[in-house]
Protein backbone atom coordinates (compact mmCIF):
# COMPACT_ATOMS: atom_id res chain seq x y z
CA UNK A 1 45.41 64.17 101.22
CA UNK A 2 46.64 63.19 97.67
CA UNK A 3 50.45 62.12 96.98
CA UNK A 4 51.17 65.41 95.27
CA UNK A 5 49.75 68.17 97.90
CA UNK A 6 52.54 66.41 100.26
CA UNK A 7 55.52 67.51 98.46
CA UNK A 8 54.76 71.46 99.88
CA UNK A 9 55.30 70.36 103.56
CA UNK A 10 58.58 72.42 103.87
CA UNK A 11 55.93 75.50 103.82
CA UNK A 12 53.97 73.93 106.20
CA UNK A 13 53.59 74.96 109.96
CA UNK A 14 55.33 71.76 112.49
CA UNK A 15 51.22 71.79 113.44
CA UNK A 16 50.02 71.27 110.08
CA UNK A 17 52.99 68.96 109.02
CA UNK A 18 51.89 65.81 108.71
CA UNK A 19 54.02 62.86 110.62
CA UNK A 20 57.04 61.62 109.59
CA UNK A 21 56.12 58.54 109.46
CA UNK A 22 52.85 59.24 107.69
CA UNK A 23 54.64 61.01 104.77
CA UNK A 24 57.04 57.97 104.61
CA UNK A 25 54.31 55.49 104.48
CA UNK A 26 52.37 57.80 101.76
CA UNK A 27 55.30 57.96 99.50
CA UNK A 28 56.79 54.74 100.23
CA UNK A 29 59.89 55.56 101.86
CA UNK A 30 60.87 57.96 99.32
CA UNK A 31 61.20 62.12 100.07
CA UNK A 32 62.68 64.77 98.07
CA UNK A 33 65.58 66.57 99.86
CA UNK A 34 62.97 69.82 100.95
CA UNK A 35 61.19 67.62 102.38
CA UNK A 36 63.99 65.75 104.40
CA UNK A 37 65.45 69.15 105.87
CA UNK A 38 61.15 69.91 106.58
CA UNK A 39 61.55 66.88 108.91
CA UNK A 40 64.76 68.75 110.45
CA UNK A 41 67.13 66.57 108.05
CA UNK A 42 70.54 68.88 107.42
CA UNK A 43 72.56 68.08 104.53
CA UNK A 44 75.25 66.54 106.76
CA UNK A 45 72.66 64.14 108.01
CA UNK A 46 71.42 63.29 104.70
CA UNK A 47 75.15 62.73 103.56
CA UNK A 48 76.16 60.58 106.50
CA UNK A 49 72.87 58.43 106.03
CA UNK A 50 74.19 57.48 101.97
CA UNK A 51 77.58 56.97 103.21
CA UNK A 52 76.52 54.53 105.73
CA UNK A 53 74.22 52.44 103.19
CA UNK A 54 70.76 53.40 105.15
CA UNK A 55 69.28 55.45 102.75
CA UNK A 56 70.22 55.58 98.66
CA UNK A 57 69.91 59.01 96.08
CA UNK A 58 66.98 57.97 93.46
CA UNK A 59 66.78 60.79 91.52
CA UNK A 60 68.40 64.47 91.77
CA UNK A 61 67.19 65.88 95.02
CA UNK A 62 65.29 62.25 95.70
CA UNK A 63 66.19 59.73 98.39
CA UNK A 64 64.74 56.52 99.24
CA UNK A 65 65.51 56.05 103.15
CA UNK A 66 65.91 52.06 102.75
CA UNK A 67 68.28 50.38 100.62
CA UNK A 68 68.09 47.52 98.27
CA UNK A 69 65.57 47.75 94.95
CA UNK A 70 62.77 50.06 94.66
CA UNK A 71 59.21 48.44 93.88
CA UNK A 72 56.89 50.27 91.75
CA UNK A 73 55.16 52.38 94.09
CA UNK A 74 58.41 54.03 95.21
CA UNK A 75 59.26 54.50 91.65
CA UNK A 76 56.34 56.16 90.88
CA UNK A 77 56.86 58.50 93.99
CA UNK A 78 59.89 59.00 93.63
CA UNK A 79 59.61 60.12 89.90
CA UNK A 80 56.47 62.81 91.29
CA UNK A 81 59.11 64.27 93.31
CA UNK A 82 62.02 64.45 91.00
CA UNK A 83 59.43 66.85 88.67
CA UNK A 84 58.41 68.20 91.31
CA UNK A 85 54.33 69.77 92.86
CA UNK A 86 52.62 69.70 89.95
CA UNK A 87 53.99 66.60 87.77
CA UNK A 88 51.67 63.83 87.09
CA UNK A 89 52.07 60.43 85.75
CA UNK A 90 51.36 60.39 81.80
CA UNK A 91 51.98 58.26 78.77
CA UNK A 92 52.28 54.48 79.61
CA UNK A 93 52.89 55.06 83.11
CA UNK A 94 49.14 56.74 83.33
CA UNK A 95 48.10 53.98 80.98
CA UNK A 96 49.14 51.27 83.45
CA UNK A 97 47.25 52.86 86.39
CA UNK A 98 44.27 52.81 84.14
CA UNK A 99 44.51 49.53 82.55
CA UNK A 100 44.76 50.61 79.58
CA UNK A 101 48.27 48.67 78.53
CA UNK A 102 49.65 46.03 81.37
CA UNK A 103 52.14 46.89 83.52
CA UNK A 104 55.77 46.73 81.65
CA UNK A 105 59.56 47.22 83.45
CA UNK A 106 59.89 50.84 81.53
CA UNK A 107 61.21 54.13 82.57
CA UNK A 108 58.51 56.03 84.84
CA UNK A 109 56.79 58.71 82.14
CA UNK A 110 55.59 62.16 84.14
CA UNK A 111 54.27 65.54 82.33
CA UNK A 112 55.57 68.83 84.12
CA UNK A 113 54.66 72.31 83.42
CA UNK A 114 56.61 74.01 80.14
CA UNK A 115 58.72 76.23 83.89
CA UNK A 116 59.81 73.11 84.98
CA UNK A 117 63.69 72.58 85.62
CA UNK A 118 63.07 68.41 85.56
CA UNK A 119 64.39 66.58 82.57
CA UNK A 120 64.52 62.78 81.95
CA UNK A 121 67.05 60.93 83.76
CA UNK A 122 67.20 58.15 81.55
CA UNK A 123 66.49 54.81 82.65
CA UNK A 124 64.00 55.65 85.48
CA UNK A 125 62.21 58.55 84.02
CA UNK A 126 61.09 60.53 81.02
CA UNK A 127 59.94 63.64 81.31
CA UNK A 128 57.30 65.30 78.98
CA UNK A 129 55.57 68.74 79.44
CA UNK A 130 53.27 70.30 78.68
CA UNK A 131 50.92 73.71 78.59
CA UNK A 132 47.26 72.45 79.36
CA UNK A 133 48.28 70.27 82.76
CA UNK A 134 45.65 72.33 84.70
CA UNK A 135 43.16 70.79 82.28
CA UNK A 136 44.41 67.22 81.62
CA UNK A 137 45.04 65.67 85.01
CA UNK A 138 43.12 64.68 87.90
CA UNK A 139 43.90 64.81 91.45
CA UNK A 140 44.06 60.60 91.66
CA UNK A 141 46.46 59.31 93.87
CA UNK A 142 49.19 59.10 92.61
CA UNK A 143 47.87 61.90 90.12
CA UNK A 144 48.19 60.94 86.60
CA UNK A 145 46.29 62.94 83.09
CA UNK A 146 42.79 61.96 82.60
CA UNK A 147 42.00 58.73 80.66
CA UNK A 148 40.77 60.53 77.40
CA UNK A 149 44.27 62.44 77.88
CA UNK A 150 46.11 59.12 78.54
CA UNK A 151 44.78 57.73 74.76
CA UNK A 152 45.97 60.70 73.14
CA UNK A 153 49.03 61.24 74.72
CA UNK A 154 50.24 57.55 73.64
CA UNK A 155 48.71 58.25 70.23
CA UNK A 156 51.11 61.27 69.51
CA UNK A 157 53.69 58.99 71.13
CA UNK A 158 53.78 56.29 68.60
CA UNK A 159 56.62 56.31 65.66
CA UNK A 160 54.05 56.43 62.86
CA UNK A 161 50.68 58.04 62.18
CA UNK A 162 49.35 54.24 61.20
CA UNK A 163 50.62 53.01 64.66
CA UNK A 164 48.64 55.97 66.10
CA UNK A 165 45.26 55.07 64.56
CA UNK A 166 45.87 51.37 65.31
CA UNK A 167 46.73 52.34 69.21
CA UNK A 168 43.73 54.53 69.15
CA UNK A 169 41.08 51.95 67.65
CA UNK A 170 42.40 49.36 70.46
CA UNK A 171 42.28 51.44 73.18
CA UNK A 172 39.64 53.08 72.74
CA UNK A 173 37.65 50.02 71.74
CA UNK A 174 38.40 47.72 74.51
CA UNK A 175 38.51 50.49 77.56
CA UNK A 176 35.99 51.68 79.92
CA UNK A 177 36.82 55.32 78.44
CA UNK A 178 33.40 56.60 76.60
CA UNK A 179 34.89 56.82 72.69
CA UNK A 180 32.64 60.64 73.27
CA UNK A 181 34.47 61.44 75.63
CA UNK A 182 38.08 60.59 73.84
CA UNK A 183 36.55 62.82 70.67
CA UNK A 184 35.65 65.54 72.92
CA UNK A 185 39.00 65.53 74.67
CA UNK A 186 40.15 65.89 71.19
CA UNK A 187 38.37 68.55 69.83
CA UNK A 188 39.01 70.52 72.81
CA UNK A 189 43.11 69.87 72.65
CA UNK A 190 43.86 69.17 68.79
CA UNK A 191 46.82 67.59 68.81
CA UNK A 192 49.98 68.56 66.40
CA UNK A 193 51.03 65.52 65.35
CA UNK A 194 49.26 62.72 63.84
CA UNK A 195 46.13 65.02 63.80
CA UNK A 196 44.60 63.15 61.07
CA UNK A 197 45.72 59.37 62.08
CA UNK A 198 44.00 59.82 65.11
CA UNK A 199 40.92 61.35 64.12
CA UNK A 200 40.80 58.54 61.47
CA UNK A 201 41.11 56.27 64.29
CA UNK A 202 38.55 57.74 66.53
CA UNK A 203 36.29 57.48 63.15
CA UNK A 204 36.97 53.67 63.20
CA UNK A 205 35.78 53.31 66.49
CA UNK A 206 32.63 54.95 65.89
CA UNK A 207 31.89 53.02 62.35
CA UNK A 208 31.86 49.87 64.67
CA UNK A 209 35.66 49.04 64.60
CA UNK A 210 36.80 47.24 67.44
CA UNK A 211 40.60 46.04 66.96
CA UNK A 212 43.69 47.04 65.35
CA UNK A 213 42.82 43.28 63.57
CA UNK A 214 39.79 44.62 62.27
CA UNK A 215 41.47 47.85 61.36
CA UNK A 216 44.44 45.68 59.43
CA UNK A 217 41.15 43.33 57.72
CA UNK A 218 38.90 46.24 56.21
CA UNK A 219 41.71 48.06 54.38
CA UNK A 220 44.06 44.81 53.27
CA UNK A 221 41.67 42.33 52.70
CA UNK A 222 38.70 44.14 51.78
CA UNK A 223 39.06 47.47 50.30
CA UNK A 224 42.52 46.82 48.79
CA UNK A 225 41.00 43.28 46.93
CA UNK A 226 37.46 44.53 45.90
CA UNK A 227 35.38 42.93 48.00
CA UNK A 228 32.08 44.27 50.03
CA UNK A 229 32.48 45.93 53.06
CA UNK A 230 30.65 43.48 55.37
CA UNK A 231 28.51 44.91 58.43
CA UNK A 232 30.36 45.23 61.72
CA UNK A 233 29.89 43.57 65.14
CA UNK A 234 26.53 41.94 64.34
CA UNK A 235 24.46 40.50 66.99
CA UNK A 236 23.28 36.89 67.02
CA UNK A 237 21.36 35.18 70.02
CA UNK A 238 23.12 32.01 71.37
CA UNK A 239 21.86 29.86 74.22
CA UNK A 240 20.12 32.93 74.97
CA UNK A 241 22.60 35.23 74.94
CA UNK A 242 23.35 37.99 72.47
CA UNK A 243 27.01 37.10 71.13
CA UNK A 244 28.68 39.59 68.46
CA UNK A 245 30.37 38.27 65.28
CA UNK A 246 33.22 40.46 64.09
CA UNK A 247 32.48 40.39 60.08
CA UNK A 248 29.03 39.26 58.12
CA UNK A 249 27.93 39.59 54.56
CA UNK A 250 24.46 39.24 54.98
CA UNK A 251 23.40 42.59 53.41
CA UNK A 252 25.55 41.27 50.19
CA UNK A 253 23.09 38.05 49.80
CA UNK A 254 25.93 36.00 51.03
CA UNK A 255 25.40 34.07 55.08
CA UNK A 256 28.90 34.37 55.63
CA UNK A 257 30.85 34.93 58.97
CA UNK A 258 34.26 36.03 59.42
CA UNK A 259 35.81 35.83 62.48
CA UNK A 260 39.42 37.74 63.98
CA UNK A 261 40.75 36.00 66.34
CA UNK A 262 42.99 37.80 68.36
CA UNK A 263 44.49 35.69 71.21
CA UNK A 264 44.38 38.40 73.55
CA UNK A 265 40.52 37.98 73.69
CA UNK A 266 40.00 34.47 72.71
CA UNK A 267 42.37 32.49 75.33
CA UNK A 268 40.43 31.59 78.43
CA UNK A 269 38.54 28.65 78.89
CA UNK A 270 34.98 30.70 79.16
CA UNK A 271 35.44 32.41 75.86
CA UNK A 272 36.99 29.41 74.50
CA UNK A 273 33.80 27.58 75.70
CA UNK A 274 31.90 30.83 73.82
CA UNK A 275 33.25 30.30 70.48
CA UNK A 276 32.22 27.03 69.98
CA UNK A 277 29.05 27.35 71.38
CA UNK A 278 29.07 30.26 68.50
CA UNK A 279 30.60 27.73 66.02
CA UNK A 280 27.91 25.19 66.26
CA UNK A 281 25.52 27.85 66.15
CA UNK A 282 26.42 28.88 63.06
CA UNK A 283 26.83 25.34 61.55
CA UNK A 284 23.40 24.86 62.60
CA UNK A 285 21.64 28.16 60.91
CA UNK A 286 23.68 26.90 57.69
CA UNK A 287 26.18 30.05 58.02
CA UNK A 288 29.31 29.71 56.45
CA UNK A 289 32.32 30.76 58.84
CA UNK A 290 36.38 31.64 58.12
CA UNK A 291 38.39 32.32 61.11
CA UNK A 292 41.59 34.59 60.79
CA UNK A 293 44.25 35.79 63.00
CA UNK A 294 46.40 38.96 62.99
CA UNK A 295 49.45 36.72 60.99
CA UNK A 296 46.88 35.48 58.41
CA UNK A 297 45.44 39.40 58.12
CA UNK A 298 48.91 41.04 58.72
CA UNK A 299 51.19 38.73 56.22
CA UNK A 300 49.14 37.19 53.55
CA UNK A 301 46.09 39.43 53.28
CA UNK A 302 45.87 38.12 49.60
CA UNK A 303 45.41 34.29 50.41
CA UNK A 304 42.67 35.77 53.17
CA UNK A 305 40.91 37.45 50.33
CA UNK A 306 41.15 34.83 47.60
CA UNK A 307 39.44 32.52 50.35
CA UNK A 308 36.96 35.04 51.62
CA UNK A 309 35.68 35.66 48.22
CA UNK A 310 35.75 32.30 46.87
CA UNK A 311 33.15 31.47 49.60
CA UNK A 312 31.07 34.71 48.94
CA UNK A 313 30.94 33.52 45.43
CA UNK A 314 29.87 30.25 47.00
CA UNK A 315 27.50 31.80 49.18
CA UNK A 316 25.63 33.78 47.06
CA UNK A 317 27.62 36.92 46.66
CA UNK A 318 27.79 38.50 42.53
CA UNK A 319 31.08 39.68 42.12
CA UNK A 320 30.07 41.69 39.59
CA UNK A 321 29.19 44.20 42.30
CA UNK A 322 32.69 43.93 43.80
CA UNK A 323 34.65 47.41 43.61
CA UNK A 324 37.66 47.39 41.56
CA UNK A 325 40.63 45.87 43.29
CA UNK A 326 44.63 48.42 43.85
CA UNK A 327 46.35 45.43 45.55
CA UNK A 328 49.64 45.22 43.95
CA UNK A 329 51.27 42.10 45.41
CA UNK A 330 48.73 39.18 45.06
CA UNK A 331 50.53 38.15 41.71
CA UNK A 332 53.69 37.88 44.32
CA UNK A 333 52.01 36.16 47.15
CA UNK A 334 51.75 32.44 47.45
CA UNK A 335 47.54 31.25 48.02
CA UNK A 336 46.75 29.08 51.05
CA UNK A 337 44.59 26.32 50.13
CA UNK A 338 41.18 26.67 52.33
């Protein structure tokens, strides 16, 4: 029986009431104080066991019945309980549980219906609420929203609407989540804020965006300088496998590869291994090849352009097909030699 259909067992019948040691074990040593007086706990009881250091108060009407620090399990229970039947884990906290962002020491994050008395208790948990929670959660244990949900959620989250299209394009991109089913999830709950970031995100994705890098190259390097838009994610066959290059320029007469290299994706030893394979590859069809990171993209997007088109030019590109560049700083920003 899921985490959250236990927190009802004080309307349960003693024969239908699971164990107390079963409910301990499922929650991880943590109960909320209906619970305790289910199991024939009196207040007295409850008071005597704090006093005497066995058990520790959590949360309002929560109590852990062991002392000493709470590992993430019990936090997560014990944040379920504090909002009571029907809250679920959302935000970041539903993002960890479905790999979306790793696991970070941050308050607990739980959605509750708009009737809910629980507010955040600040620094275990936040509480966030919500209308639709009959239509955004599933019954996972411990329940949390739905992935598609999740994305969102942490999209409306974010400070900015560009940080929103950014966290959209990476998660999105790099999850198991179908992109459909994100944009479906979104048509179907619009949300307020940051409407148009994230649907401008979610258009990313589909035009074969794959990284908040990428994201950061198209509009700083590319659009804002005047150079062609280069074809996304193109396949090339090495040692007999199909390998993707982030940026080529093919279409624009001009064999040139970009790579963006973000270390999140390009530090173990296999994909290390990968990219040189890829390297020589390319040295051996006669491609040309820059490689940029997210500081090279992020803080001197005018060097990264000078260099990319000087090797366009090189390669074959006219730059008399270029679009008209609205950069305003590259008479104020230093250029790397190549």
């Amino acid at each position: 029986m899921p985490l959250h259909t236990r927190w009802s067992v004080d309307h349960l019948s003693d024969a239908a009431r699971p164990s107390w040691q079963v409910t301990l074990a499922e929650q991880y040593g943590v109960l909320g104080i209906r619970q305790l007086r289910a199991y024939g706990h009196s207040r007295a009881d409850l008071t005597a066991n704090v006093d005497a250091g066995r058990w520790q108060r959590v949360l309002p009407g929560v109590y852990a019945t062991f002392t000493g620090e709470l590992l993430r399990p019990a936090r997560l229970s014990a944040a379920l309980l504090y909002g009571g039947r029907h809250a679920v884990l959302s935000h970041h906290s539903a993002a960890e549980e479905w790999g979306l962002v790793p696991i970070a020491d941050r308050p607990v994050e739980i959605t509750v219906p708009y009737t809910s008395s629980a507010v955040s208790q600040l620094p275990f948990v936040v509480v966030h609420r919500s209308r639709a929670l009959r239509y955004t959660t599933l019954p996972t244990v411990p329940p949390r929203t739905r992935g598609p949900d999740t994305i969102l959620d942490l999209a409306v989250s974010q400070e900015t609407g560009e940080k929103a299209t950014l966290l959209v394009v990476d998660l999105v991109s790099r999850s198991t989540i179908s992109p459909q089913d994100v944009e479906n999830c979104f048509l179907l709950r619009p949300p307020f804020r940051f409407r148009a970031a994230i649907r401008r995100g979610l258009g990313l994705v589909r035009n074969g965006l794959m990284s908040a890098l990428e994201v950061e190259y198209l509009e700083s390097v590319e659009d804002e300088h005047g150079l062609p838009r280069g074809d996304r994610q193109t396949p090339f066959l090495v040692d007999g496998k199909t390998l993707w290059e982030d940026v080529t320029y093919d279409k624009h007469g001009a064999a040139v590869t970009i790579r963006l290299d973000g270390r999140a994706t390009h530090a173990s030893a296999g994909v290390a291994f990968r990219d040189r394979r890829r390297d020589n590859a390319a040295e051996l069809a006669g491609r040309a090849r820059l490689v940029y990171g997210w500081r090279d993209v992020h803080t001197m997007p005018c060097a990264v352009a000078a260099e990319v088109r000087q090797v366009l030019v090189r390669e074959g590109w006219d730059p008399a097909n270029g679009r008209k560049p609205t950069c305003r700083h590259c008479s104020r920003e230093p250029v790397v030699s190549v």
